[in-house]
Protein backbone atom coordinates (compact mmCIF):
# COMPACT_ATOMS: atom_id res chain seq x y z
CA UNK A 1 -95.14 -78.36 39.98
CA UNK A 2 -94.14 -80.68 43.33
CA UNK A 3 -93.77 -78.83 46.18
CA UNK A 4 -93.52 -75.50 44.36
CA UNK A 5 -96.30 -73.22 46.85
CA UNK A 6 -93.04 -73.95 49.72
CA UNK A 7 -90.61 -72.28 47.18
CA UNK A 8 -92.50 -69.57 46.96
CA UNK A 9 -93.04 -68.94 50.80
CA UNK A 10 -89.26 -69.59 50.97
CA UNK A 11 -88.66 -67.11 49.02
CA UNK A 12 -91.37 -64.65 50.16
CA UNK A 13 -89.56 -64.88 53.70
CA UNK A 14 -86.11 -65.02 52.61
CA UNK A 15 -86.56 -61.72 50.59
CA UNK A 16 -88.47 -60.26 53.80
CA UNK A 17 -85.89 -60.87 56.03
CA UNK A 18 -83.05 -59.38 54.06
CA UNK A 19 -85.22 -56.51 53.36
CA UNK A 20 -85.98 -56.12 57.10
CA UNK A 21 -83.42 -57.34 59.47
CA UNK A 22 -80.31 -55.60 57.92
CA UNK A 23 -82.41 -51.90 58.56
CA UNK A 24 -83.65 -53.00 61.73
CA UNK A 25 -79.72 -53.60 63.34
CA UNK A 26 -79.29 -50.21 62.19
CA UNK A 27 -81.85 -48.52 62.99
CA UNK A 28 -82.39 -50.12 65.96
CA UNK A 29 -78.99 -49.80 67.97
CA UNK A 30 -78.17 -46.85 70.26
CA UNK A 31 -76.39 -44.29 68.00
CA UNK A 32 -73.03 -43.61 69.23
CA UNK A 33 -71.74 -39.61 69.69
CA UNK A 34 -69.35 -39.87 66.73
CA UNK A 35 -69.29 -42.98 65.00
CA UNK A 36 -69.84 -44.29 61.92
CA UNK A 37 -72.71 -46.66 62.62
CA UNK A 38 -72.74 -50.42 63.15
CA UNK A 39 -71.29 -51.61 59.56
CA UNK A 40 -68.96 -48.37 59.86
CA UNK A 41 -67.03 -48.24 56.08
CA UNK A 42 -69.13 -51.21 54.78
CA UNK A 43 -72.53 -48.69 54.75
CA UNK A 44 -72.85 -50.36 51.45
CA UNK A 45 -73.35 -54.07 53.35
CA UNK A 46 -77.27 -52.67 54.01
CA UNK A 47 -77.88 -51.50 50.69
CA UNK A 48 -76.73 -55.02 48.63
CA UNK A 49 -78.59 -57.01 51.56
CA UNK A 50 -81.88 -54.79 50.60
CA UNK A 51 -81.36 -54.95 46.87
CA UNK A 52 -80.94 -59.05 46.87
CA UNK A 53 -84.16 -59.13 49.29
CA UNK A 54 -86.14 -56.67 46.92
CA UNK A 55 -84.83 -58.85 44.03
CA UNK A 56 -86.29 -62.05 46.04
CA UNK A 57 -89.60 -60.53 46.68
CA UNK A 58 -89.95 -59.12 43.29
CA UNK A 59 -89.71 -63.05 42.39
CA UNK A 60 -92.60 -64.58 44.47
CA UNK A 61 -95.14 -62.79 42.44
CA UNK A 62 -93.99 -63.80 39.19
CA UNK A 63 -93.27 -67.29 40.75
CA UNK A 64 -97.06 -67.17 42.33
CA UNK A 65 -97.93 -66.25 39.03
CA UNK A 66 -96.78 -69.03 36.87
CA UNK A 67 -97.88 -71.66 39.53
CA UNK A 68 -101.46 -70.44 38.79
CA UNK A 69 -101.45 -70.76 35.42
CA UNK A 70 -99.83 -74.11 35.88
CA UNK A 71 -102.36 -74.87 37.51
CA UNK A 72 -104.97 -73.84 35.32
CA UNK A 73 -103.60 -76.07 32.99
CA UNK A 74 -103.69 -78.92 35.40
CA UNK A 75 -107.35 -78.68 35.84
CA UNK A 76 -108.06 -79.18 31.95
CA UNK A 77 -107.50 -82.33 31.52
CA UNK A 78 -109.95 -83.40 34.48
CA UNK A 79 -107.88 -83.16 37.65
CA UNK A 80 -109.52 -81.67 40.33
CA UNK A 81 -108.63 -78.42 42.71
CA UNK A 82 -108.25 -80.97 45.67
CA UNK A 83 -105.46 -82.44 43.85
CA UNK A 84 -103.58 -79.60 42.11
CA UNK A 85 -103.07 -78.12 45.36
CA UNK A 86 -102.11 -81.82 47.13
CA UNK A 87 -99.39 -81.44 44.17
CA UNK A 88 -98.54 -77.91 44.98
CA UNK A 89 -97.83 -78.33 48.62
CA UNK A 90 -95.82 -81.71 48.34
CA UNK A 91 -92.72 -80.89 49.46
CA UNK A 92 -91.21 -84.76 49.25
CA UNK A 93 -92.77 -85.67 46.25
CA UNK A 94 -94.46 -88.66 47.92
CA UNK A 95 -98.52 -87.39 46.57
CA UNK A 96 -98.34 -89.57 43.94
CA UNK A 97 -97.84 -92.45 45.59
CA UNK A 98 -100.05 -92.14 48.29
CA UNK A 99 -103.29 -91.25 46.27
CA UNK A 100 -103.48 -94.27 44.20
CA UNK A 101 -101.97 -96.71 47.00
CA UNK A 102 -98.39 -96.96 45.28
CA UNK A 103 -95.18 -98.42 46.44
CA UNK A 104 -95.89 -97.93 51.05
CA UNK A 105 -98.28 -96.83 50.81
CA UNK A 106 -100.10 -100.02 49.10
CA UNK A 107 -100.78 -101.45 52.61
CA UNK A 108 -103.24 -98.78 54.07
CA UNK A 109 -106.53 -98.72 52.87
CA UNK A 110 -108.21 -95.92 51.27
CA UNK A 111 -109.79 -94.12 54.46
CA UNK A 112 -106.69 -94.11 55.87
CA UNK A 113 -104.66 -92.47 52.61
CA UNK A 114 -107.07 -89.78 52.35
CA UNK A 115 -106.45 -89.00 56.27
CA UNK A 116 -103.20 -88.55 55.69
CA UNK A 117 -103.12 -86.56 52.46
């Protein structure tokens, strides 16, 4: 459950770029009199860029959808929301350590820890 929420927006902005960009360059460049188009023969290079993007964002709501019930599970036992979502965002995996005072995080006191969470 570490770090998973920046999967998710990875995801969400990798499939909106190749959903996007690929139709913008086409669309977007001065049609020439006779020609083919920017990708010329390889037409089909905008199509399989748009079907991996639409396969990417069809993934960050199923994704989003698991991490909530994940999390819902994480709140039985007692955890707070405060701390599910410290877990969710913690890209380095470092959350664990820094709540309780573990490992470097030993030497700053408590004030300071919850500043930096």
């Amino acid at each position: 459950m570490q770090g998973d929420l920046w999967r998710v927006a990875s995801r969400g902005g990798l499939s909106g770029a190749l959903l996007v960009l690929p139709l913008l360059f086409v669309v977007a460049r001065e049609p020439e009199f006779a020609g083919l188009g920017p990708f010329a023969d390889a037409w089909w290079i905008t199509l399989v860029l748009a079907t991996v993007g639409l396969g990417f964002a069809l993934d960050a709501p199923t994704t989003t959808g698991r991490i909530f019930s994940r999390a819902s599970r994480a709140l039985d036992p007692g955890y707070d929301l405060r701390t599910v979502s410290f877990v969710l965002a913690d890209l380095r995996r470092d959350m664990g350590f820094l709540l309780p005072g573990g490992r470097h995080f030993g030497m700053i006191d408590l004030r300071e820890r919850q500043v930096v969470a």
